[in-house]
PDB file of N, CA and C in Angstrom:
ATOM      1  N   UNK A   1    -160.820 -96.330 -12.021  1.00  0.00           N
ATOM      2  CA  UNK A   1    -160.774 -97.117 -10.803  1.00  0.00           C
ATOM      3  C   UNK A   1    -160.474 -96.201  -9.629  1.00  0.00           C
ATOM      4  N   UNK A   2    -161.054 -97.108  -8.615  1.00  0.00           N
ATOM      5  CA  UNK A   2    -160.814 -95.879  -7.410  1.00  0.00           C
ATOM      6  C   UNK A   2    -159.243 -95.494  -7.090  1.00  0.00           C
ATOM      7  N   UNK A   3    -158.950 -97.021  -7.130  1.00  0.00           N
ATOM      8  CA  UNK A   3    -157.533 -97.164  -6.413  1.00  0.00           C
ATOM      9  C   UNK A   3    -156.325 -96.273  -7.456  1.00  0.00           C
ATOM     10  N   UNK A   4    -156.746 -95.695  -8.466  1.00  0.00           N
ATOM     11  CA  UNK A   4    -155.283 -95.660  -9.446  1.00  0.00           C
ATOM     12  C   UNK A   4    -155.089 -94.946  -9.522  1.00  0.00           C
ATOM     13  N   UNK A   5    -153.786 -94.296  -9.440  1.00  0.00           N
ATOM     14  CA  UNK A   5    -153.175 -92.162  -9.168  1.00  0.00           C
ATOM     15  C   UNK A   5    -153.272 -92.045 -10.454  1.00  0.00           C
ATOM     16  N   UNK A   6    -153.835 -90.729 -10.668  1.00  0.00           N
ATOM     17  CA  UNK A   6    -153.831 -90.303 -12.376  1.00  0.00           C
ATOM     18  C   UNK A   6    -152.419 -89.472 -12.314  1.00  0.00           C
ATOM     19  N   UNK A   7    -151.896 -89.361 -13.273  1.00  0.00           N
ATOM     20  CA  UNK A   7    -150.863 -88.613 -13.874  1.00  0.00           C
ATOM     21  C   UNK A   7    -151.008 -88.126 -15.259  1.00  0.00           C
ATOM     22  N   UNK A   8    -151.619 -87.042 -15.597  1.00  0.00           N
ATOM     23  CA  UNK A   8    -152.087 -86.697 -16.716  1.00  0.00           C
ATOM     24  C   UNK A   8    -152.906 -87.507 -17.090  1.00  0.00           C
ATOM     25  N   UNK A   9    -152.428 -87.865 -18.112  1.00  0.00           N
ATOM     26  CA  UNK A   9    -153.743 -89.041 -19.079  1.00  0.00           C
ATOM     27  C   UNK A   9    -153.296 -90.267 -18.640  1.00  0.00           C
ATOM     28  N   UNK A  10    -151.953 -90.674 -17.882  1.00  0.00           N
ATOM     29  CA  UNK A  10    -151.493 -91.787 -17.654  1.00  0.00           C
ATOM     30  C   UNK A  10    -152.343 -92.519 -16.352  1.00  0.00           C
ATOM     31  N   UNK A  11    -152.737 -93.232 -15.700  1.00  0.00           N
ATOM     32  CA  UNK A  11    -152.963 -93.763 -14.475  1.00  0.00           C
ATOM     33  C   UNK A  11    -151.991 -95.046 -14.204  1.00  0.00           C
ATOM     34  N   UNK A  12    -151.836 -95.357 -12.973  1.00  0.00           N
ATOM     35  CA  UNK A  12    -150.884 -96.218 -12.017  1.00  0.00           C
ATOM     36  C   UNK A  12    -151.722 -96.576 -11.172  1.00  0.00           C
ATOM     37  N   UNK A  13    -151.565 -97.891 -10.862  1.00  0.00           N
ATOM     38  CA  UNK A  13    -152.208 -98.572 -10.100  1.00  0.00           C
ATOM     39  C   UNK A  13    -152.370-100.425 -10.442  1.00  0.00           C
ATOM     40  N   UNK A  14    -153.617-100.743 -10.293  1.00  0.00           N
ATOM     41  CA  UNK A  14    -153.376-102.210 -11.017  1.00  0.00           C
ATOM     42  C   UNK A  14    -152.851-102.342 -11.963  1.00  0.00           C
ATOM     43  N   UNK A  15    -152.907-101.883 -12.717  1.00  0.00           N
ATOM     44  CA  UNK A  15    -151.407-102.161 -14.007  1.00  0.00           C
ATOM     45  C   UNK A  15    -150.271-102.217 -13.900  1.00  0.00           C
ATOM     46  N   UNK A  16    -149.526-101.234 -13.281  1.00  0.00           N
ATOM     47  CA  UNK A  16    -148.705-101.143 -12.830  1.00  0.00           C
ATOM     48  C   UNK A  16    -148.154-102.778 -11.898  1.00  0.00           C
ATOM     49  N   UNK A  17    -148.814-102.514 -11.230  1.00  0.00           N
ATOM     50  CA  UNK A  17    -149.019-104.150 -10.401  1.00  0.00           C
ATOM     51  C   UNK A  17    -148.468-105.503 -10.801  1.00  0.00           C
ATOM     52  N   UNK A  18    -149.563-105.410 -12.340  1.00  0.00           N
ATOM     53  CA  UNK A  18    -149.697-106.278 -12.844  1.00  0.00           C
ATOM     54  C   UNK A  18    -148.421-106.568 -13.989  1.00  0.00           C
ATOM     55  N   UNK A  19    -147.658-105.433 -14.148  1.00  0.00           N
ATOM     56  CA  UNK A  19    -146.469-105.261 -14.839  1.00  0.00           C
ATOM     57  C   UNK A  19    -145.648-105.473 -14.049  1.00  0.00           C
ATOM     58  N   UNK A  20    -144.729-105.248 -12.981  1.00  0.00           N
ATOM     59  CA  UNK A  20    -144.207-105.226 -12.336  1.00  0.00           C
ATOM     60  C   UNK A  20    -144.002-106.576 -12.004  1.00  0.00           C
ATOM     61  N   UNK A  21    -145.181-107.822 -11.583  1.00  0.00           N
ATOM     62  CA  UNK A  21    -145.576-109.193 -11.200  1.00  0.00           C
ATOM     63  C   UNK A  21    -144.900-109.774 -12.012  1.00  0.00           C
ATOM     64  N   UNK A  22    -145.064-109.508 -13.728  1.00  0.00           N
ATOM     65  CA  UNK A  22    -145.168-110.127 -14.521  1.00  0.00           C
ATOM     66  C   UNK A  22    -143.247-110.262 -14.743  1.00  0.00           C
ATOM     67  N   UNK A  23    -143.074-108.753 -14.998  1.00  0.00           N
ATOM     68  CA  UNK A  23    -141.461-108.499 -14.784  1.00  0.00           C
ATOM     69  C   UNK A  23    -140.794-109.497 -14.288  1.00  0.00           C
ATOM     70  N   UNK A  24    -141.411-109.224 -13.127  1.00  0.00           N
ATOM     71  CA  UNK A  24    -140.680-110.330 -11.998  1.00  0.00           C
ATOM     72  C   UNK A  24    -140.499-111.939 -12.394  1.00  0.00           C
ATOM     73  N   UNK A  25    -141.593-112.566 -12.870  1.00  0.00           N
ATOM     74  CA  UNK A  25    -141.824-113.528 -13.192  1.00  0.00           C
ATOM     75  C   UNK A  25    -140.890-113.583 -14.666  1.00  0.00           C
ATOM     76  N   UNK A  26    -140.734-113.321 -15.336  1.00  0.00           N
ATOM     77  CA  UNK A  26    -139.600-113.352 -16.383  1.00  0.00           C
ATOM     78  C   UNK A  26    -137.903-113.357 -15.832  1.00  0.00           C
ATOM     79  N   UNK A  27    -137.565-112.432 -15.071  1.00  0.00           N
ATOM     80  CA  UNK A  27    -136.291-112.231 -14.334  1.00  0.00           C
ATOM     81  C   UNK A  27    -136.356-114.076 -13.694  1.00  0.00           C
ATOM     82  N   UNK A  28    -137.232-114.578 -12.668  1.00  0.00           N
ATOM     83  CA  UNK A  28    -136.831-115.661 -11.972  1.00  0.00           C
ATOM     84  C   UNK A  28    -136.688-116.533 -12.764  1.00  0.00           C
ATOM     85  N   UNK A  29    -137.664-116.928 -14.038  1.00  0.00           N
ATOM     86  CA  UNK A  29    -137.439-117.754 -15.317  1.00  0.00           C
ATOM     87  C   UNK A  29    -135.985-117.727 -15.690  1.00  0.00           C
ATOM     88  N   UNK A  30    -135.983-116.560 -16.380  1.00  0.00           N
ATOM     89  CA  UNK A  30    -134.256-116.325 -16.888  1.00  0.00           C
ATOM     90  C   UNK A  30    -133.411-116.612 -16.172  1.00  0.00           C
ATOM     91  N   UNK A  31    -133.606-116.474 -14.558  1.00  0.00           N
ATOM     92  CA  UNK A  31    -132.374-116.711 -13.747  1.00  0.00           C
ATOM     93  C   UNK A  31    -132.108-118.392 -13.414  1.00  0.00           C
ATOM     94  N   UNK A  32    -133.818-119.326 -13.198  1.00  0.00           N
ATOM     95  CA  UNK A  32    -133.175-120.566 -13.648  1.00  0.00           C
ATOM     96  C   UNK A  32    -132.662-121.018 -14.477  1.00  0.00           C
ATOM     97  N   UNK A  33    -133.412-120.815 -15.800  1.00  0.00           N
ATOM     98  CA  UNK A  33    -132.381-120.970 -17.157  1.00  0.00           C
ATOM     99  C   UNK A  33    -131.194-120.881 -17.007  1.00  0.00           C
ATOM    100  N   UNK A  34    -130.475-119.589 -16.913  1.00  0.00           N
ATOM    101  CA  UNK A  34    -129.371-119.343 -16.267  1.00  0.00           C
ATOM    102  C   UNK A  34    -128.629-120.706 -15.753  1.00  0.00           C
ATOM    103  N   UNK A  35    -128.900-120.471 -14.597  1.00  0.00           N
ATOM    104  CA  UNK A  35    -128.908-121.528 -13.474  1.00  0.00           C
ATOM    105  C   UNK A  35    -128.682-123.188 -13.743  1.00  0.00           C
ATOM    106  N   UNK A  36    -129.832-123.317 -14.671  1.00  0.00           N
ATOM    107  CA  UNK A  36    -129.418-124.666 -15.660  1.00  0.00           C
ATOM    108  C   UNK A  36    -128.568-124.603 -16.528  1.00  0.00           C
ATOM    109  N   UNK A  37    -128.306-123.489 -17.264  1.00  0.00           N
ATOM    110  CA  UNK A  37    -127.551-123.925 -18.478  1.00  0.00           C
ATOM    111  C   UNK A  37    -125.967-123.926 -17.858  1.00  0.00           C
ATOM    112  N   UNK A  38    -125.876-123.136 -16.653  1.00  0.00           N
ATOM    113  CA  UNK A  38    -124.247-122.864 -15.856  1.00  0.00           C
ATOM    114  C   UNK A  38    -124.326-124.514 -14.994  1.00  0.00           C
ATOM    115  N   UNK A  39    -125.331-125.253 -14.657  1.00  0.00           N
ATOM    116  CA  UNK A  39    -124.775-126.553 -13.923  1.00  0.00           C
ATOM    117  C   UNK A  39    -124.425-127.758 -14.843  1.00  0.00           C
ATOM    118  N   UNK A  40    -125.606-127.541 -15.998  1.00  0.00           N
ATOM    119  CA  UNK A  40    -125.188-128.491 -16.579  1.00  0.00           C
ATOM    120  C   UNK A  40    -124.146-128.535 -17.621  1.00  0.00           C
ATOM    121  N   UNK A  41    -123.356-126.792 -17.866  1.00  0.00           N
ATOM    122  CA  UNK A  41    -121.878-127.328 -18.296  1.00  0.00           C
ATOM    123  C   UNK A  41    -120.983-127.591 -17.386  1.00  0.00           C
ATOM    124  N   UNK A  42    -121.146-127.212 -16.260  1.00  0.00           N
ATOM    125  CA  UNK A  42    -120.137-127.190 -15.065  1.00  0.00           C
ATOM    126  C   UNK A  42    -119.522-128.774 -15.306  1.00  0.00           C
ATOM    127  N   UNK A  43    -121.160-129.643 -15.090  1.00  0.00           N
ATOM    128  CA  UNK A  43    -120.911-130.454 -14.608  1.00  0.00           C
ATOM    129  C   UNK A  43    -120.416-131.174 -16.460  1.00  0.00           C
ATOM    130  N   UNK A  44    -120.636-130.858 -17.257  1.00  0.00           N
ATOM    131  CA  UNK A  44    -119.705-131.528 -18.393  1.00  0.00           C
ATOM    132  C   UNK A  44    -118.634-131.460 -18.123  1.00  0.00           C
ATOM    133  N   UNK A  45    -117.721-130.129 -17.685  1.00  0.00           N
ATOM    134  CA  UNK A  45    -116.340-129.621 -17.810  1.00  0.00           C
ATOM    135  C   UNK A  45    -116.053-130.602 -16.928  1.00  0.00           C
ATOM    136  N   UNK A  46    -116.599-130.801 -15.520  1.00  0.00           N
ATOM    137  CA  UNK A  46    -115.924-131.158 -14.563  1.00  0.00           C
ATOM    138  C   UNK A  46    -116.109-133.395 -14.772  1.00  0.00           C
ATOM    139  N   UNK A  47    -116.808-133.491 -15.636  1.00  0.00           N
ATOM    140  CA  UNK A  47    -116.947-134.896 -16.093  1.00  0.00           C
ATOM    141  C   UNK A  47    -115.713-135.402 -16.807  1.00  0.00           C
ATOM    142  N   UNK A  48    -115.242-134.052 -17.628  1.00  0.00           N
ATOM    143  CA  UNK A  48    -114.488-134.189 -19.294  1.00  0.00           C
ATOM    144  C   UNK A  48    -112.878-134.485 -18.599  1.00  0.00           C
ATOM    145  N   UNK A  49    -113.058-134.487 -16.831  1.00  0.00           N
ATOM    146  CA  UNK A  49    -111.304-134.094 -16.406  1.00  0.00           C
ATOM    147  C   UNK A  49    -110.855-132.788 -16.573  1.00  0.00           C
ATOM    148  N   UNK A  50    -110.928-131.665 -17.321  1.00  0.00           N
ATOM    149  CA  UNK A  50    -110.817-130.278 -17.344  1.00  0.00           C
ATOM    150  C   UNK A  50    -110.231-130.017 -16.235  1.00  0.00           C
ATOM    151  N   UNK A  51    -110.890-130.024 -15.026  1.00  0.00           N
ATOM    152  CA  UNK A  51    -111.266-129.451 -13.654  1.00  0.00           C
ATOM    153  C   UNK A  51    -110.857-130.830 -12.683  1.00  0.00           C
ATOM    154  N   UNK A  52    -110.450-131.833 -13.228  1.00  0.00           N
ATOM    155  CA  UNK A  52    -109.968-133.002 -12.299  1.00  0.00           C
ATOM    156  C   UNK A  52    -108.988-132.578 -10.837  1.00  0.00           C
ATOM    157  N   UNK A  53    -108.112-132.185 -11.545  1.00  0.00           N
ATOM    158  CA  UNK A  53    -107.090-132.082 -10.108  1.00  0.00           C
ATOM    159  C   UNK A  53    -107.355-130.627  -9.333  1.00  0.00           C
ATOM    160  N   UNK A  54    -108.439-130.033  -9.804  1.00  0.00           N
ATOM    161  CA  UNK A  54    -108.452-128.595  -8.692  1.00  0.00           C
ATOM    162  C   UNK A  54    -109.785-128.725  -8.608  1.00  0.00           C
ATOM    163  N   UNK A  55    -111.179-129.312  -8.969  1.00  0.00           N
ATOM    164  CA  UNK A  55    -112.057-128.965  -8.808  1.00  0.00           C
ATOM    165  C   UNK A  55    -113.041-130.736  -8.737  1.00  0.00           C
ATOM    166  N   UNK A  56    -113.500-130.920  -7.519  1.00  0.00           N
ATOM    167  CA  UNK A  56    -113.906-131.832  -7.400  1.00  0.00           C
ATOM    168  C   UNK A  56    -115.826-131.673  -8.422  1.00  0.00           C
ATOM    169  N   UNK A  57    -116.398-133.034  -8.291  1.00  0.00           N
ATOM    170  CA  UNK A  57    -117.616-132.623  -8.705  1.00  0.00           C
ATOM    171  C   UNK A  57    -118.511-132.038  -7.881  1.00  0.00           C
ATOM    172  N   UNK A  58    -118.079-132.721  -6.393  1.00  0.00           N
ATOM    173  CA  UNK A  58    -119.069-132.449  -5.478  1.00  0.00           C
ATOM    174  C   UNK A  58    -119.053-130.814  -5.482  1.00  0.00           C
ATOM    175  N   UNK A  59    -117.794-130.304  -5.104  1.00  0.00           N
ATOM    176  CA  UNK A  59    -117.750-128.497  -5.460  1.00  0.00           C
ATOM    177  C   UNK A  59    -118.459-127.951  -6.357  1.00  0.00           C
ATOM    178  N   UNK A  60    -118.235-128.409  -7.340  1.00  0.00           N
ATOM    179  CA  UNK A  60    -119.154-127.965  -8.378  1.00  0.00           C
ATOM    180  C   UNK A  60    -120.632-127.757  -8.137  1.00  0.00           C
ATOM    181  N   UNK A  61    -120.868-129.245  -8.224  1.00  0.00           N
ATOM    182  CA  UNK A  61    -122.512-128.711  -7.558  1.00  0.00           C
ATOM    183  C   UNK A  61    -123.036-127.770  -6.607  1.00  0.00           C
ATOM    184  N   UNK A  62    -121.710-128.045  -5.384  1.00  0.00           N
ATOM    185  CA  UNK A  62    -122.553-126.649  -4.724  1.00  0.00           C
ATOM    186  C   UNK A  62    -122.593-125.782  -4.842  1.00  0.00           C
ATOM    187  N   UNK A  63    -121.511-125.288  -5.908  1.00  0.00           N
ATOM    188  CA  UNK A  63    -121.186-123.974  -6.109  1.00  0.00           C
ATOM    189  C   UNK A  63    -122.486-123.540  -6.702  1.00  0.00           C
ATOM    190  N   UNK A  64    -122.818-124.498  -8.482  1.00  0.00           N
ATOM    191  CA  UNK A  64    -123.910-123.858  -9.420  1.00  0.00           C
ATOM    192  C   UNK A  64    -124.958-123.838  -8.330  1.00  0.00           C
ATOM    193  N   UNK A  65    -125.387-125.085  -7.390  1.00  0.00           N
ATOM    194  CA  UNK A  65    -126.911-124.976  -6.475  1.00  0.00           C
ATOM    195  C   UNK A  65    -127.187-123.902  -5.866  1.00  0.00           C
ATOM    196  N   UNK A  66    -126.029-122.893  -5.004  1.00  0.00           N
ATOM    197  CA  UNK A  66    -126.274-121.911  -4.800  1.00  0.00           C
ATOM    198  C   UNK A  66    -127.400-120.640  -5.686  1.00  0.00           C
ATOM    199  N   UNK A  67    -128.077-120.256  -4.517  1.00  0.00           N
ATOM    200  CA  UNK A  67    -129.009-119.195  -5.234  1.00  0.00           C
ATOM    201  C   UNK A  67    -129.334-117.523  -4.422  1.00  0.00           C
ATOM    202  N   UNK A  68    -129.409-117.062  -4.934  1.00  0.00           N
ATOM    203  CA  UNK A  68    -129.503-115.496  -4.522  1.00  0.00           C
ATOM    204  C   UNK A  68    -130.790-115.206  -3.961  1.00  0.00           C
ATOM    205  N   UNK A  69    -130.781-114.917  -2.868  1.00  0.00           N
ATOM    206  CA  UNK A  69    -132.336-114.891  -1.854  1.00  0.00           C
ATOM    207  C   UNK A  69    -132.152-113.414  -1.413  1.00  0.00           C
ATOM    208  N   UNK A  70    -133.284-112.747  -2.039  1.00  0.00           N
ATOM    209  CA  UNK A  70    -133.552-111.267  -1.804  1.00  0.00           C
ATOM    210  C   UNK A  70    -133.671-110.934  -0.606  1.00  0.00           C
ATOM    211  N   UNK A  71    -133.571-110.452   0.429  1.00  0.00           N
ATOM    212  CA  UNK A  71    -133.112-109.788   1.986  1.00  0.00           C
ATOM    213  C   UNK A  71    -135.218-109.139   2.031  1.00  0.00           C
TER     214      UNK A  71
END
């Protein structure tokens, strides 16, 4: 391909790309997962009374809803 830097026998370019995309797309998966599996115990603990007198529900939620937005 035109576009792809050789490095020895290796080349970079659309592959690279296309790895990198894909990467990415696994990390944001995992991080909702994440994301779900931390609200919906939150919100058990904080159902069960656990967390009654220091931690309201509404806190809770906002805390897990929070999300990390790349700059």
């Amino acid at each position: 391909m035109a576009n792809d830097k050789s490095f020895g026998d290796k080349s970079f370019g659309d592959k690279s790309f296309v790895i990198a995309f894909l990467s990415r797309a696994s990390i944001d998966y995992d991080t909702k997962k994440l994301q779900s599996f931390v609200t919906e115990k939150s919100f058990a603990i904080s159902e069960k009374g656990a967390l009654a007198g220091r931690i309201s529900p509404g806190i809770v939620k906002s805390l897990v809803s929070l999300t990390d937005k790349p700059k």
